[in-house]
Each structure stands twice: as C-alpha cells, then as structure tokens.
Protein backbone atom coordinates (compact mmCIF):
# COMPACT_ATOMS: atom_id res chain seq x y z
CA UNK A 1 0.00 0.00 0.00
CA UNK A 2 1.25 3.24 -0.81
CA UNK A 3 0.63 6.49 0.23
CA UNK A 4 -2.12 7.56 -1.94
CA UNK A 5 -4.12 3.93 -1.55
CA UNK A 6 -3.26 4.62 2.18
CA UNK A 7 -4.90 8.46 1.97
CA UNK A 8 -7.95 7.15 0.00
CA UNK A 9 -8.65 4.11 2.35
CA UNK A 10 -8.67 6.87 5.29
CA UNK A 11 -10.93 8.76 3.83
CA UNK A 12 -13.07 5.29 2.95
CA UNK A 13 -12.95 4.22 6.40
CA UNK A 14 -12.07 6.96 8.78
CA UNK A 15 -15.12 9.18 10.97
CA UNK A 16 -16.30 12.03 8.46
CA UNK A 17 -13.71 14.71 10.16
CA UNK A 18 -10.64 12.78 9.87
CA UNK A 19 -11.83 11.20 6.16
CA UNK A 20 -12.60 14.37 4.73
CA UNK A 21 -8.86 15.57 5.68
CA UNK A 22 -7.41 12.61 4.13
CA UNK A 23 -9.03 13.24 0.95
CA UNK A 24 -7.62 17.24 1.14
CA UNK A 25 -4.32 16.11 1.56
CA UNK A 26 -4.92 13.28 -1.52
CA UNK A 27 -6.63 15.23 -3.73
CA UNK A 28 -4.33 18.17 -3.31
CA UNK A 29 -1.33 15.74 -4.40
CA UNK A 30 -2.49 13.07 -6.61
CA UNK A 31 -3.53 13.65 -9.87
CA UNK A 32 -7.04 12.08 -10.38
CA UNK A 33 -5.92 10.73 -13.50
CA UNK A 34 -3.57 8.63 -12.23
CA UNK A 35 -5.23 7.64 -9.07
CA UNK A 36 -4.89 4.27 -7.94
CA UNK A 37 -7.44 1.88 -8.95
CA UNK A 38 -8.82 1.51 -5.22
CA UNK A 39 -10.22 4.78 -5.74
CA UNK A 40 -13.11 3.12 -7.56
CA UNK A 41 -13.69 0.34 -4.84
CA UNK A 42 -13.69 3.33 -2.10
CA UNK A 43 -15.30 6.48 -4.05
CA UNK A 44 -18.69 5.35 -2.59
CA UNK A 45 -17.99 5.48 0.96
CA UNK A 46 -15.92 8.32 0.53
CA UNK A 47 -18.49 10.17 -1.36
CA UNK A 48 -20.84 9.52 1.65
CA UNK A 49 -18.39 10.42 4.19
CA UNK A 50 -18.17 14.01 2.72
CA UNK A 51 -21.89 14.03 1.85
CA UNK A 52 -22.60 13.68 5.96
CA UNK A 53 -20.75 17.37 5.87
CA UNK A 54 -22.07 19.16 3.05
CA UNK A 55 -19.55 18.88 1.25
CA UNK A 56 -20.01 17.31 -2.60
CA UNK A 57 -16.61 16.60 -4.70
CA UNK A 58 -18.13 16.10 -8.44
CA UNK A 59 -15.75 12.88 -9.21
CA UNK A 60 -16.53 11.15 -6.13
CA UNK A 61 -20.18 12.06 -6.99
CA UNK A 62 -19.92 11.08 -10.58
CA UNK A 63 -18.51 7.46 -9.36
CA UNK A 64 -21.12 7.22 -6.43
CA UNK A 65 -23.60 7.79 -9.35
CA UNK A 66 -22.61 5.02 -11.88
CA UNK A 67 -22.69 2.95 -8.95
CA UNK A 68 -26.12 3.64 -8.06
CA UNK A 69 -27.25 3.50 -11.54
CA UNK A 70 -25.30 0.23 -12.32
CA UNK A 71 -26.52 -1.78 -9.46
CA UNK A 72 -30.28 -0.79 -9.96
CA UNK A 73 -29.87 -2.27 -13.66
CA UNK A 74 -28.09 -5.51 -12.80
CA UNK A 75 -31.11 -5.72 -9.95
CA UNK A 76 -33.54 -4.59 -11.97
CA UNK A 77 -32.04 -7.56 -14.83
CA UNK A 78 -32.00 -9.82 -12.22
CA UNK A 79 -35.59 -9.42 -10.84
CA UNK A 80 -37.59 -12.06 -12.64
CA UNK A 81 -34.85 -15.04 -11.81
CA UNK A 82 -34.61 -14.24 -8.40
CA UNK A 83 -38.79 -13.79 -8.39
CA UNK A 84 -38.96 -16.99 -9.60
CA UNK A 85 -35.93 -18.93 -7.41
CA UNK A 86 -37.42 -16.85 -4.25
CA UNK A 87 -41.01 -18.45 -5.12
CA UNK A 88 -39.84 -22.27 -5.10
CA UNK A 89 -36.63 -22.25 -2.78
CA UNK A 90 -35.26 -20.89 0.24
CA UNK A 91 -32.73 -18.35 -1.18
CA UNK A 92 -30.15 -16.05 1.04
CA UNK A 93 -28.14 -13.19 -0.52
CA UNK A 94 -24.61 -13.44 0.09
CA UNK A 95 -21.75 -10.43 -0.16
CA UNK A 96 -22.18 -7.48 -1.47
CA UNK A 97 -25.83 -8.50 -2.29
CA UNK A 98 -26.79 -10.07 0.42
CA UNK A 99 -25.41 -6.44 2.62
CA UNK A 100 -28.56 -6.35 5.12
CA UNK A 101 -31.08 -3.78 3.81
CA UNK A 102 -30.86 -0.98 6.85
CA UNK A 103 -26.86 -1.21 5.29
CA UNK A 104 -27.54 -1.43 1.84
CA UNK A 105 -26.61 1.97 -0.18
CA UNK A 106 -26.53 0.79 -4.04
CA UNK A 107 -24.14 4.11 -4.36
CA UNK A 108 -21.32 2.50 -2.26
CA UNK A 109 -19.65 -0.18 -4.53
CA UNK A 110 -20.16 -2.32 -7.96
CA UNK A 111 -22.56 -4.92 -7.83
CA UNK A 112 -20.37 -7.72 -9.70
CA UNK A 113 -22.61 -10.28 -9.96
CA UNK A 114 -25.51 -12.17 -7.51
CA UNK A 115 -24.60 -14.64 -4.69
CA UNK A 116 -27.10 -16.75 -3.40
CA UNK A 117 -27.24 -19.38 -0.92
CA UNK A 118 -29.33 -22.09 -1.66
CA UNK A 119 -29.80 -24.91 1.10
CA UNK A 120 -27.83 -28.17 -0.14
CA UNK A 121 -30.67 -30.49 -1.28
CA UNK A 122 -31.83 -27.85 -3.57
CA UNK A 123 -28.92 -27.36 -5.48
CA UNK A 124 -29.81 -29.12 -8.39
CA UNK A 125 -33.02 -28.29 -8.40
CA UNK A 126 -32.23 -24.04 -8.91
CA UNK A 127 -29.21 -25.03 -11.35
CA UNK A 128 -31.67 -26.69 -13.73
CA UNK A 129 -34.57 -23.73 -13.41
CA UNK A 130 -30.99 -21.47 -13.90
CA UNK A 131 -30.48 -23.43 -17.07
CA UNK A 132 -34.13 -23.48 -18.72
CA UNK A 133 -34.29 -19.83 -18.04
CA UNK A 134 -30.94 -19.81 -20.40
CA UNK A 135 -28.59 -19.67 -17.74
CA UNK A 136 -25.23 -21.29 -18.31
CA UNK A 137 -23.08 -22.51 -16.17
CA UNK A 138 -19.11 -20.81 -16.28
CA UNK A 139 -17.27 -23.16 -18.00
CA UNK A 140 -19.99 -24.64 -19.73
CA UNK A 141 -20.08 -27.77 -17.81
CA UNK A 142 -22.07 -30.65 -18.17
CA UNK A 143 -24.77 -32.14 -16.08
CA UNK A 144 -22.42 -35.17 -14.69
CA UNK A 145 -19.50 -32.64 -14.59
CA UNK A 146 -21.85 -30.40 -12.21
CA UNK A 147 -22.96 -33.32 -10.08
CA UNK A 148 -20.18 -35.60 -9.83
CA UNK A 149 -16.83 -33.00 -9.56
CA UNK A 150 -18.15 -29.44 -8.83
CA UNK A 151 -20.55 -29.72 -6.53
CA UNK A 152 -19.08 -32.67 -4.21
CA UNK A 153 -15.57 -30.63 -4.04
CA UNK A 154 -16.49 -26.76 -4.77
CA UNK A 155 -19.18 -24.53 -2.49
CA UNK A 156 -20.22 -22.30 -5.10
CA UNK A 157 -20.99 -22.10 -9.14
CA UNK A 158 -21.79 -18.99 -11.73
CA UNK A 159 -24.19 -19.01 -14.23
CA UNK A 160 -24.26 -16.50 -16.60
CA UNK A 161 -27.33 -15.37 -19.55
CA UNK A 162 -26.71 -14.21 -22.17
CA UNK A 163 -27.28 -10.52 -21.91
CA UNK A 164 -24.45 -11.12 -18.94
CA UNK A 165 -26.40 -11.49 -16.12
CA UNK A 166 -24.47 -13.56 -13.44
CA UNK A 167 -26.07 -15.88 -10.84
CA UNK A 168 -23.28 -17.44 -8.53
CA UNK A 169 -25.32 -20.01 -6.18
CA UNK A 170 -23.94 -21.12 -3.15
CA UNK A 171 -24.29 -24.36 -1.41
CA UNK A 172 -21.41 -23.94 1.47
CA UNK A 173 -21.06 -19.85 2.68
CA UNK A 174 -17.17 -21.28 3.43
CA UNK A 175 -15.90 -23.79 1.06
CA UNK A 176 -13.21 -25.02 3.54
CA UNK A 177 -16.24 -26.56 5.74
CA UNK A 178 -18.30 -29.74 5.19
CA UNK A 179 -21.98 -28.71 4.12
CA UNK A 180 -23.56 -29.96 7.72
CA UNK A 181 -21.40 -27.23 9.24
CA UNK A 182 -22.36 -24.58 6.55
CA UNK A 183 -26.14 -25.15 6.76
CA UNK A 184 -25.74 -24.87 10.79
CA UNK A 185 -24.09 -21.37 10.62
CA UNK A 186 -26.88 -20.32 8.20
CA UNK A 187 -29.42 -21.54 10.04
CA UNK A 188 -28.45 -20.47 13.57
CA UNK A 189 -27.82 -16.55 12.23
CA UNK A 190 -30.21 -15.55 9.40
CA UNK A 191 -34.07 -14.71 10.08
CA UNK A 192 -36.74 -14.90 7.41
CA UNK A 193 -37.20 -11.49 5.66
CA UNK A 194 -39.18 -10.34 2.67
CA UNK A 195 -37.93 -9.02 -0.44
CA UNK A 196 -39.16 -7.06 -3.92
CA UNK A 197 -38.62 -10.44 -5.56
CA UNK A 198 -40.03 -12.65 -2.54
CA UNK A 199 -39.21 -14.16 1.05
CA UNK A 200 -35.42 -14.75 1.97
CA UNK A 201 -33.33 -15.76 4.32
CA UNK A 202 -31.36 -12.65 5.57
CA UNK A 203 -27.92 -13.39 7.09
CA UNK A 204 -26.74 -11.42 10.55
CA UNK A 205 -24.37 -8.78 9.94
CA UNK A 206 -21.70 -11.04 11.82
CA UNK A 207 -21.76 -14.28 9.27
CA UNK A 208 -21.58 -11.58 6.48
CA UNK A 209 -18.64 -10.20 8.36
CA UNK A 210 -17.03 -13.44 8.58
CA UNK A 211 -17.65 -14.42 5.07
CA UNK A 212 -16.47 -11.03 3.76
CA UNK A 213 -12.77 -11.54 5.81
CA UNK A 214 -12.27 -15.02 4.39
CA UNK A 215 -13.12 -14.19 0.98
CA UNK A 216 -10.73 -11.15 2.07
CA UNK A 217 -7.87 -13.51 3.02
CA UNK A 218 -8.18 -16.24 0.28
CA UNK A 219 -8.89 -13.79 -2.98
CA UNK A 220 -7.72 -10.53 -1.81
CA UNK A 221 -4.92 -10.35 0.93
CA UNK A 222 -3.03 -7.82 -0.97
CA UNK A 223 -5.88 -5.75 -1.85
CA UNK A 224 -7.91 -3.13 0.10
CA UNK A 225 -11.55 -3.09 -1.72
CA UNK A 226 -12.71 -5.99 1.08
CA UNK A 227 -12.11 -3.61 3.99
CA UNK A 228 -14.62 -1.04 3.18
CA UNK A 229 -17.44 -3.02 3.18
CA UNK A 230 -16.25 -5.23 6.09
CA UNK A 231 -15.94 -1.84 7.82
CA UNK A 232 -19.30 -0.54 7.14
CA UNK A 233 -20.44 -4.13 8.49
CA UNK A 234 -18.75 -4.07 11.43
CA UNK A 235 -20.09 -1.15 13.14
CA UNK A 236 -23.51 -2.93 13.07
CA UNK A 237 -21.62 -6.21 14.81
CA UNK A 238 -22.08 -7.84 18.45
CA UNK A 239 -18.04 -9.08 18.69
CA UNK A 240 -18.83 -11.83 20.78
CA UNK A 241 -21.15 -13.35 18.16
CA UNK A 242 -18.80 -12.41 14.85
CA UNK A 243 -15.98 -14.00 17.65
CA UNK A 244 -18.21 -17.49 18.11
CA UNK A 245 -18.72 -17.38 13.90
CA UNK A 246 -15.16 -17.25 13.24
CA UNK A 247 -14.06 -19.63 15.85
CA UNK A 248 -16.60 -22.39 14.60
CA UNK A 249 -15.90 -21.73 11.09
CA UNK A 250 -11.84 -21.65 11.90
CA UNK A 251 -11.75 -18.23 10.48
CA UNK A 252 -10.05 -16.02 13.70
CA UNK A 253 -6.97 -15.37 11.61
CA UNK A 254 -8.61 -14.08 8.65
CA UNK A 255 -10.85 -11.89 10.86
CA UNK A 256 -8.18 -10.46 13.24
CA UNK A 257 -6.04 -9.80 10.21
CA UNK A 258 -9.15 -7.51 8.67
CA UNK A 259 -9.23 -5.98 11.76
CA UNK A 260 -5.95 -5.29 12.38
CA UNK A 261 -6.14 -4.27 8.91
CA UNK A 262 -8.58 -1.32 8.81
CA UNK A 263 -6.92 -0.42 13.14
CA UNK A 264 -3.03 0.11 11.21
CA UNK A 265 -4.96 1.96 8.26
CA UNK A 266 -6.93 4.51 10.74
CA UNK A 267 -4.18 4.39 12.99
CA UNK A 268 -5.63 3.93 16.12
CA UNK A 269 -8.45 1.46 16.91
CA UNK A 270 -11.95 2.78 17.32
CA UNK A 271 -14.48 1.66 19.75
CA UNK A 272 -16.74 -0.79 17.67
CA UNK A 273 -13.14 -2.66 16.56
CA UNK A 274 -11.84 -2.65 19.97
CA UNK A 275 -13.54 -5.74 21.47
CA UNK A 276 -13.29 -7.85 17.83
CA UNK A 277 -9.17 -7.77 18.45
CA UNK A 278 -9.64 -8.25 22.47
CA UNK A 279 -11.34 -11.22 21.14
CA UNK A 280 -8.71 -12.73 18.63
CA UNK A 281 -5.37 -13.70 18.38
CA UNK A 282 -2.79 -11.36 17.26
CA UNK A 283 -1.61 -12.43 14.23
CA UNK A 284 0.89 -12.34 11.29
CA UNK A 285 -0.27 -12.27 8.02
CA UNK A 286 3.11 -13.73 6.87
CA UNK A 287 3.21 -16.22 9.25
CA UNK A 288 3.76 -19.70 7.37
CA UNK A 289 6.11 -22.55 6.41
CA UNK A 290 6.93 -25.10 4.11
CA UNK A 291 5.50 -28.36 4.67
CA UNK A 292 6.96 -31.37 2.74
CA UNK A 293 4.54 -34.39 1.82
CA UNK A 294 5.46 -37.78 1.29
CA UNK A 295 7.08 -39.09 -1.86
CA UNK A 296 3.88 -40.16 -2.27
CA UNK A 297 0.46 -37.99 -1.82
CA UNK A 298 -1.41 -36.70 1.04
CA UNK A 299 -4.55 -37.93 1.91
CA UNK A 300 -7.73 -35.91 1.06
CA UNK A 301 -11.66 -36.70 1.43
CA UNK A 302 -13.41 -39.52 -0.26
CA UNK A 303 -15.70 -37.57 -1.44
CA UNK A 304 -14.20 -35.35 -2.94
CA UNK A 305 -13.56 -38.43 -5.61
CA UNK A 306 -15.16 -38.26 -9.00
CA UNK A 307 -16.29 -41.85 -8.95
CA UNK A 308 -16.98 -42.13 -12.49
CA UNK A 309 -13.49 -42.21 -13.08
CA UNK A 310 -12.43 -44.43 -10.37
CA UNK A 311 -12.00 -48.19 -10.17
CA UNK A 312 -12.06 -50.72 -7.69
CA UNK A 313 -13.26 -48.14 -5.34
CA UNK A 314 -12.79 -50.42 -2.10
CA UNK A 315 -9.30 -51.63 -2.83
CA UNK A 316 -8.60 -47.72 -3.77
CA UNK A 317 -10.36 -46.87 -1.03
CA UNK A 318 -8.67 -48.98 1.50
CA UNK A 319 -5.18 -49.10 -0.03
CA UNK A 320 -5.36 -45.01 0.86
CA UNK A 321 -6.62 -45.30 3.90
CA UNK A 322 -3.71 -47.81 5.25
CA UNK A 323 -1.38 -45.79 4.58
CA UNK A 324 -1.01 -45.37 0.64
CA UNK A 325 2.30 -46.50 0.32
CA UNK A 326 4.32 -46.78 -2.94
CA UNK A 327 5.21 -50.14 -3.18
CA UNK A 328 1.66 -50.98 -2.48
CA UNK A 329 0.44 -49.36 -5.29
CA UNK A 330 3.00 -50.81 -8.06
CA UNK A 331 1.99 -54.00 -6.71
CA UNK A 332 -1.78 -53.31 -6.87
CA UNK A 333 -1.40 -51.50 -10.50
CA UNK A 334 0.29 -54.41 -11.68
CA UNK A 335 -2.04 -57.07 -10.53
CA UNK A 336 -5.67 -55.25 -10.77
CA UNK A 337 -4.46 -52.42 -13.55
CA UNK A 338 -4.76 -48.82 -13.15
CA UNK A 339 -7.22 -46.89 -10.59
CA UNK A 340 -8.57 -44.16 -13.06
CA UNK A 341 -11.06 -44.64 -15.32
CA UNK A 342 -10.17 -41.65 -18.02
CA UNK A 343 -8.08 -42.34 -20.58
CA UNK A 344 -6.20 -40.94 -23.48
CA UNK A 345 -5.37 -43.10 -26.49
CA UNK A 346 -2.57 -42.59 -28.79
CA UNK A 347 -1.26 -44.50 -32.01
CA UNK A 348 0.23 -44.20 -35.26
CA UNK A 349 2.19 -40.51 -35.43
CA UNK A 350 -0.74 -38.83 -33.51
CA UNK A 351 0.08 -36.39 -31.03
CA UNK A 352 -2.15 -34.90 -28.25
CA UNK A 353 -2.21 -31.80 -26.08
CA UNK A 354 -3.99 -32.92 -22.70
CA UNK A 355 -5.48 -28.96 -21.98
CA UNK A 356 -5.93 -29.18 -17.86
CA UNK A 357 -8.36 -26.70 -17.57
CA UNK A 358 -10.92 -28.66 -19.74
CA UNK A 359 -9.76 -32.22 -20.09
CA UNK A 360 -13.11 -34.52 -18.56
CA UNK A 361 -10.48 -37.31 -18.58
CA UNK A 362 -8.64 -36.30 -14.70
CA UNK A 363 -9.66 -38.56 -11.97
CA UNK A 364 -9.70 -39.26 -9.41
CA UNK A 365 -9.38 -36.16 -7.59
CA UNK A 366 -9.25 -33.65 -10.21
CA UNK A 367 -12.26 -30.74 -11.08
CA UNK A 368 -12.74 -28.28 -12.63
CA UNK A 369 -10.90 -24.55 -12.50
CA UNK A 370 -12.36 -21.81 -10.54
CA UNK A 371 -13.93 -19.85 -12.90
CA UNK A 372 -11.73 -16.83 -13.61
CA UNK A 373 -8.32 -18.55 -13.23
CA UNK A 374 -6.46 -20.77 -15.79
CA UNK A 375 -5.85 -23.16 -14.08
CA UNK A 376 -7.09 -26.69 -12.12
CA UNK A 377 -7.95 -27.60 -9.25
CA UNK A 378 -7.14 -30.83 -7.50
CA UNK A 379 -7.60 -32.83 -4.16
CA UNK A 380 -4.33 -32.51 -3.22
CA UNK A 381 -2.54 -33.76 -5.03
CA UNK A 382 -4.13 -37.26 -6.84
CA UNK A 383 -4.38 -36.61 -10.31
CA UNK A 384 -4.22 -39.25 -13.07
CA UNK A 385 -5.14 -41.04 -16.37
CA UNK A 386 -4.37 -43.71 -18.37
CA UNK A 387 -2.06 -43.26 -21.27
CA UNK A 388 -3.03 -46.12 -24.32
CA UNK A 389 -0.19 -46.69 -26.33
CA UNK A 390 0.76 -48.28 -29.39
CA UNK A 391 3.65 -50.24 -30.78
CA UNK A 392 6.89 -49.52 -32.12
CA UNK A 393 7.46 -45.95 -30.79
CA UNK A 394 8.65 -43.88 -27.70
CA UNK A 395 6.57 -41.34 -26.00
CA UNK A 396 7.75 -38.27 -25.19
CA UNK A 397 5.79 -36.01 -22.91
CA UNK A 398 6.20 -32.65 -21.41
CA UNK A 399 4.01 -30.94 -18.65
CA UNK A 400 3.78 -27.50 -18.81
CA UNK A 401 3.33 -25.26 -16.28
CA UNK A 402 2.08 -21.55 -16.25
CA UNK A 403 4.80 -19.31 -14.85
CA UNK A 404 1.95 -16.68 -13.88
CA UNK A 405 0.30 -19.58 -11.58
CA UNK A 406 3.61 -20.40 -9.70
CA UNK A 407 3.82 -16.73 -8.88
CA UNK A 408 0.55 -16.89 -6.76
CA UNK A 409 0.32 -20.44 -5.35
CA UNK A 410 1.72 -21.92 -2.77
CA UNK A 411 2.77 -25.60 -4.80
CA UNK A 412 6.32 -25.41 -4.49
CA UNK A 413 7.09 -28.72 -6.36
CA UNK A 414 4.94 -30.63 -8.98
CA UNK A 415 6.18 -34.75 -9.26
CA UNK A 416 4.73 -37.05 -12.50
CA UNK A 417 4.56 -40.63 -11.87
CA UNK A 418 4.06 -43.63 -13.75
CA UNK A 419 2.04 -47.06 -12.62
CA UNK A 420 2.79 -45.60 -9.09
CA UNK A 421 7.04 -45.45 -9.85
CA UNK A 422 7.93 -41.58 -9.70
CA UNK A 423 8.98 -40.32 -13.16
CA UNK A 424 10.51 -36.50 -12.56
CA UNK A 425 9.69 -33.47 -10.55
CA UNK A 426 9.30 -30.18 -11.97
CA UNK A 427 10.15 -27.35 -9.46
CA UNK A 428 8.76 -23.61 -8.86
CA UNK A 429 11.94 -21.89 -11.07
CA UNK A 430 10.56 -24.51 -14.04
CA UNK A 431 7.78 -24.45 -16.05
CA UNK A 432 8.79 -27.31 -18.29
CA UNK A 433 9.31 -30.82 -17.20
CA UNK A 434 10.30 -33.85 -20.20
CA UNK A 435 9.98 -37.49 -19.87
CA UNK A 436 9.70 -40.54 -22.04
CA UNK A 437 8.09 -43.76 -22.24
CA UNK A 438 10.61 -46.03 -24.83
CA UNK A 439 9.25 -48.15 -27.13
CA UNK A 440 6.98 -51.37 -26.85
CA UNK A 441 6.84 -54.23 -28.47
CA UNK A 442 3.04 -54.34 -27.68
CA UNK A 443 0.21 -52.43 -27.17
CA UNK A 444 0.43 -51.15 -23.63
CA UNK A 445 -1.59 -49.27 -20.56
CA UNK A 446 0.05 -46.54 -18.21
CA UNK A 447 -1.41 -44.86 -15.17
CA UNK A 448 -0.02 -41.42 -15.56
CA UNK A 449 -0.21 -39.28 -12.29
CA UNK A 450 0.66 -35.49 -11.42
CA UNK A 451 0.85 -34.97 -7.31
CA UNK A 452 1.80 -32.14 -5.08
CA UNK A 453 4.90 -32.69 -2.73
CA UNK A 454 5.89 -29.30 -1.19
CA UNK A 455 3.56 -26.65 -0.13
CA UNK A 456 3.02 -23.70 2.14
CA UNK A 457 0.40 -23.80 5.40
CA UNK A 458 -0.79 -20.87 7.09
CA UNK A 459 -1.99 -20.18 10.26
CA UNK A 460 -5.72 -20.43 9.28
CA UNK A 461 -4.60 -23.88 7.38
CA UNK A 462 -7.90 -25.24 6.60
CA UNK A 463 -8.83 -21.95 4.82
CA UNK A 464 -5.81 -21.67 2.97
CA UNK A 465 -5.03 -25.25 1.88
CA UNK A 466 -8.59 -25.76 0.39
CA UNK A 467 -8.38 -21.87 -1.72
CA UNK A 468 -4.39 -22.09 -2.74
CA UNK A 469 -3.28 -25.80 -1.44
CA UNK A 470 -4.88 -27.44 -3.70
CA UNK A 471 -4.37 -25.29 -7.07
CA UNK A 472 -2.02 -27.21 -9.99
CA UNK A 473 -0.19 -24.53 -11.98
CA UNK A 474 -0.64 -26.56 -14.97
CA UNK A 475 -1.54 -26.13 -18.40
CA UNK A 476 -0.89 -28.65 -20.58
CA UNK A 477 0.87 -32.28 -21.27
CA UNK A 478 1.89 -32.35 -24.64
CA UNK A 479 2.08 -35.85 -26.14
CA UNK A 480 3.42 -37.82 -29.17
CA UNK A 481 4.95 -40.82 -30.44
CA UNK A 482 8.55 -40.49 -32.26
C-alpha cells in the first residue's frame, strides 16, 4: 500500500472529520488521473463520508452515481430469476448483495454479480430452473461434470445469460467446511425477511462479516476493496457473536487480520473494533512454512472423488486409507491395472495436447478450475489417467506449467509418476518438465499421475489449503509418439 491507496482508504474508512482531511491532503497531491485503482472500490464510501458534511466533490459524486445506476440495472435484470428462485426455494443473498437492507446503499460499490445461498438439497433443483431460463453454467459444464466434480468438491458455481447477467449459487457460505457445518451457521444466524422479488433468508451482519474476511484472506490479501465493506459491516456487529462465527468456522486469523487491517490503516483502533481484536489472536499475516509431503500424496476426502473415473473403489479406497504406500500401489497396478477410469489413447504418429483446464479425462481427484483462473484444481494432489499406447514408438511427454500460476500459489514442487514409480519433478523456477516412455513391443496401458509434494500452510490452514493448497499450476501435457 502506498501512500495515496493509504490516503484514499482513510478517507473510505475513517469518521467524516478525519476522512474528509485525508481526501484534502490526496486530492491536493495526486492527480485524479492517475489515481490508484482503489479509488473506484472506495469512491462510494468516501463520497458519503463528505456528503454527511455538506460537502459534494463532483468525481466522487460522478462514481457514487454510476454505482447507483449500475446496481439498480443488474437488480432490476436480475428481478424475474430471483422472483422466480425466491417463489420455489429458500434463497439467502450473500456479499455485497446479500449487505442487510438498513446497510444497503446501491451508491457504495459495484454490484459484480448475484450470490445466493441455496440450502444443499436444492442445489440441483435451482441449477436446472438457472439453465431453462438460459442460464449457463461458467465453464460450460455438463450435467455429470456439475454433479459428480463441482458440486461434491467446490461450495459455489456462476451461471451467466446471455445478456451477462451472473447468478453465482452457493451451497457452502465457506468452502473449507463440510456442508452440515455450513447449513448450521446459516441456520443459527439468518431470520426470514421479505424481499421485492419474494421471502429470503437474511444473514446477521456477523456471518456476512465473517464471510467477507475469508473471501478477504483467500482472494484478496493484498488488496484493500474488502475492507470497506467489512468496515461498514462491522459497526452494526455484536463481537462476541462475529468472535463465536469465526471460531466455529476456523476463520479467527482471517478476521483479526481484517481488523488489524482497517486499526493500522486509521491508525488507532476505534471503539466498535476494539472488542473484535480483544477477542482474537494477534496475528501475522506472513506467518507460514513449508510443509513437505510424502514421496507419495497426502490424503484428502473420499468424497471429494469423482467416482466415475475411479475403479475398484474399495481396494482404492482402503489401499489409501492404510497408509497409501508406494510399493503398495505398483503392486496393486500391476495385478488389478490402473485406478482411473479416463483415458487418453494414442497410435500411429498422432500427437495430443492434454489442456488441464478442460480435459473430462482427470480422476480421481481432479475438477474443474475456478472460474476466472487458468488453471485446475485438484484434491491434493491425486491426479491421473491412463495413457493407451501403441507399438513400435517412444513417447515423449512434457508438462507445462504456467509461470503466472507459480507466482501466486503456494505448490512449491509438482512430481509425475508412472504405474505408481515416480517419473521426474518439476520445481517452482521450471515451467517445463520432459519425460519418455521407450518403445513397446506391444500395445500397452500406463497410469499417468501429477501430485503435489511441497507446499506452504498458514496459520488459518484449513482456509488456505482448500483456496491455494490445492491449485495445480498446470496447463498442458503435450504428447506424441517419435
């Protein structure tokens, strides 16, 4: 942050006096045509702050405006699909929709797009009324994609219209929770409210808070656009209820570290704030290490399995859960054949470029990308295929990686293996890794798999590990017989 992101959050998040001298001494030394890009995130509030004095800057205004007049058109877009969810289904806004309405002020901040929280056993359900009302989902996944990958291992989907409309439903308000736990929290603080589209579920200002610094900590440590609207929400809070949230959901470190935040920003720490950080541990943002996995993988959740693409289920299934050792699993290979289901065949001089982003042939652990990055996901870190191979010539393979991804992951090391023997390892300096396959006298079957072994943790692990752990800075094995 520097100085001019630090005078425009003041005068987001400071009392009027003090906010409208922060944006004096900014606006008397930055040029508006350079100004940061926070300045559109923060306009809103600042706007407001200087409103509450008479005073009325025209840029702010002009911003504070398009905001206003922006939001009522996505709402106004938006209308008949929420009418229609709000009619059949229990529906919550989330974020910067779901902001309670004695909070709400549509001048404040972009509306991106609509969250929604649907309960779990209705997810299906909404997603196809999303689709026949020519919804589609990011990605453009398929029905068994949707059911058997993203839902099971994700906590939230966007489907998008085609005039651009953008309905992001929610079955888990914190994806690094099981859905038992989610639906709890939801239950326990939300009350039943009524809409201009129909009855909701309205969340307490204290889950919104808590969702708002997670999503903070996993998407946008770096950034300050989070803080104003966690801000604004926290001066409506009771801290020992936001403190019980956060413990349950094993978010204290992501909403001390907000807090602690928006204190170092004003300087001083103002009475609502006060008993949030009594509350929490003090903590370090940087605060993490390396941790080094096994030769071999990690063990993740059963379900988060795409079963279509799995095997001998209880042998897998047990083999893991004893301990998955190595040697176990070249012996099991070579007597029962490979685990995954998906393959890739190649023959003759064909060559094939294995995309990871929207391959359907991954499994068992492997889904689909979040929406807006280029990359997978996987269940850290079992990945793998079966490679079909004719006779006569020798593969030669290379995974490439995207040097952007290793930048802002924390996968330090990447290792291929083959029929459970490890291959090569492709560190964070690379982005190419080679290997080969020599030539066969017969037709033959590989189990080609792409694991994890190093990573960073973080003292809110669980959050972490599921956002960032679990990401594969892949983009592509190349493939072809010479």
């Amino acid at each position: 942050m520097d100085e001019q992101e630090r005078l425009i959050a003041r005068a987001a998040l400071c009392d009027v006096d003090d906010a409208s001298a922060a944006w004096d001494e900014f606006s008397s030394t930055v040029d508006l045509k350079v100004a940061s890009p926070v300045l559109s995130w923060a306009a809103g509030y600042i706007h407001r702050n200087l409103e509450s004095l008479g005073r009325s800057e025209p840029y702010l205004a002009g911003i504070a405006r398009h905001n206003w007049l922006r939001n009522n058109l996505v709402l106004a877009n938006a209308h008949g699909v929420l009418s229609d969810l709000a009619a059949h289904w229990t529906i919550a806004p989330l974020k910067s929709f779901g902001l309670s309405s004695a909070l709400t002020d549509r001048r404040l901040r972009p509306l991106a797009d609509i969250d929604i929280y649907v309960d779990p056993e209705d997810v299906f359900e909404v997603a196809s009324r999303l689709r026949d009302r020519g919804f589609v989902p990011l990605l453009d996944v398929s029905d068994r994609e949707f059911r058997s990958r993203v839902v099971p291992q994700r906590g939230s989907w966007n489907f998008r219209n085609s005039d651009g409309l953008d309905v992001d439903i929610h079955w888990k308000i914190f994806d690094h929770l099981d859905v038992a736990l989610n639906s709890k929290l939801v239950r326990d603080h939300s009350t039943e409210s009524h809409s201009s589209y129909g009855p909701i579920r309205q969340l307490s200002p204290e889950l919104m808070v808590a969702i708002m610094c997670v999503q903070q900590q996993v998407q946008n440590v770096d950034s300050l656009a989070g803080l104003f609207d966690i801000n604004n929400l926290l001066k409506h809070t009771d801290p020992n209820v936001l403190v019980s949230i956060a413990r349950v959901a094993g978010s204290e470190h992501a909403v001390a570290q907000a807090a602690q935040a928006i204190a170092g920003i004003l300087g001083f720490t103002p009475r609502y704030l006060q008993p949030v950080l009594n509350l929490l541990p003090v903590t370090n943002a940087d605060v993490k290490k390396m941790v080094q996995g096994r030769r071999f993988f990690s063990q993740a959740p059963r379900d988060t399995w795409d079963k279509d693409l799995v095997k001998n289920r209880f042998l897998y299934w047990a083999w893991w859960k004893l301990g998955h050792f190595a040697r176990v699993e070249r012996i099991l290979i070579a007597l029962f054949g490979p685990f995954s289901r998906g393959e890739v065949r190649l023959s003759g001089d064909m060559g094939v470029d294995v995309h990871f982003r929207t391959t359907d042939v991954l499994g068992p652990g492997w889904h689909y990308c979040y929406p807006l990055d280029n990359f997978r996901w996987a269940n850290q870190p079992d990945s793998r295929f079966v490679l079909t191979l004719g006779t006569g010539k020798t593969l030669s393979a290379t995974v490439i990686a995207s040097e952007a991804m290793w930048r802002k992951t924390p996968v330090e090391s990447i290792d291929v293996f083959l029929d459970g023997v490890w291959v090569s390892g492709l560190q964070r300096s690379e982005t190419e890794l080679h290997f080969t396959v020599p030539a066969r006298r017969r037709r033959t079957s590989h189990e080609l798999s792409i694991r994890t072994s190093r990573h960073m943790i973080y003292p809110d692990s669980d959050i972490h590990t599921n956002w960032y752990g679990l990401s594969i800075p892949l983009e592509k094995l190349s493939l072809s017989l010479t």
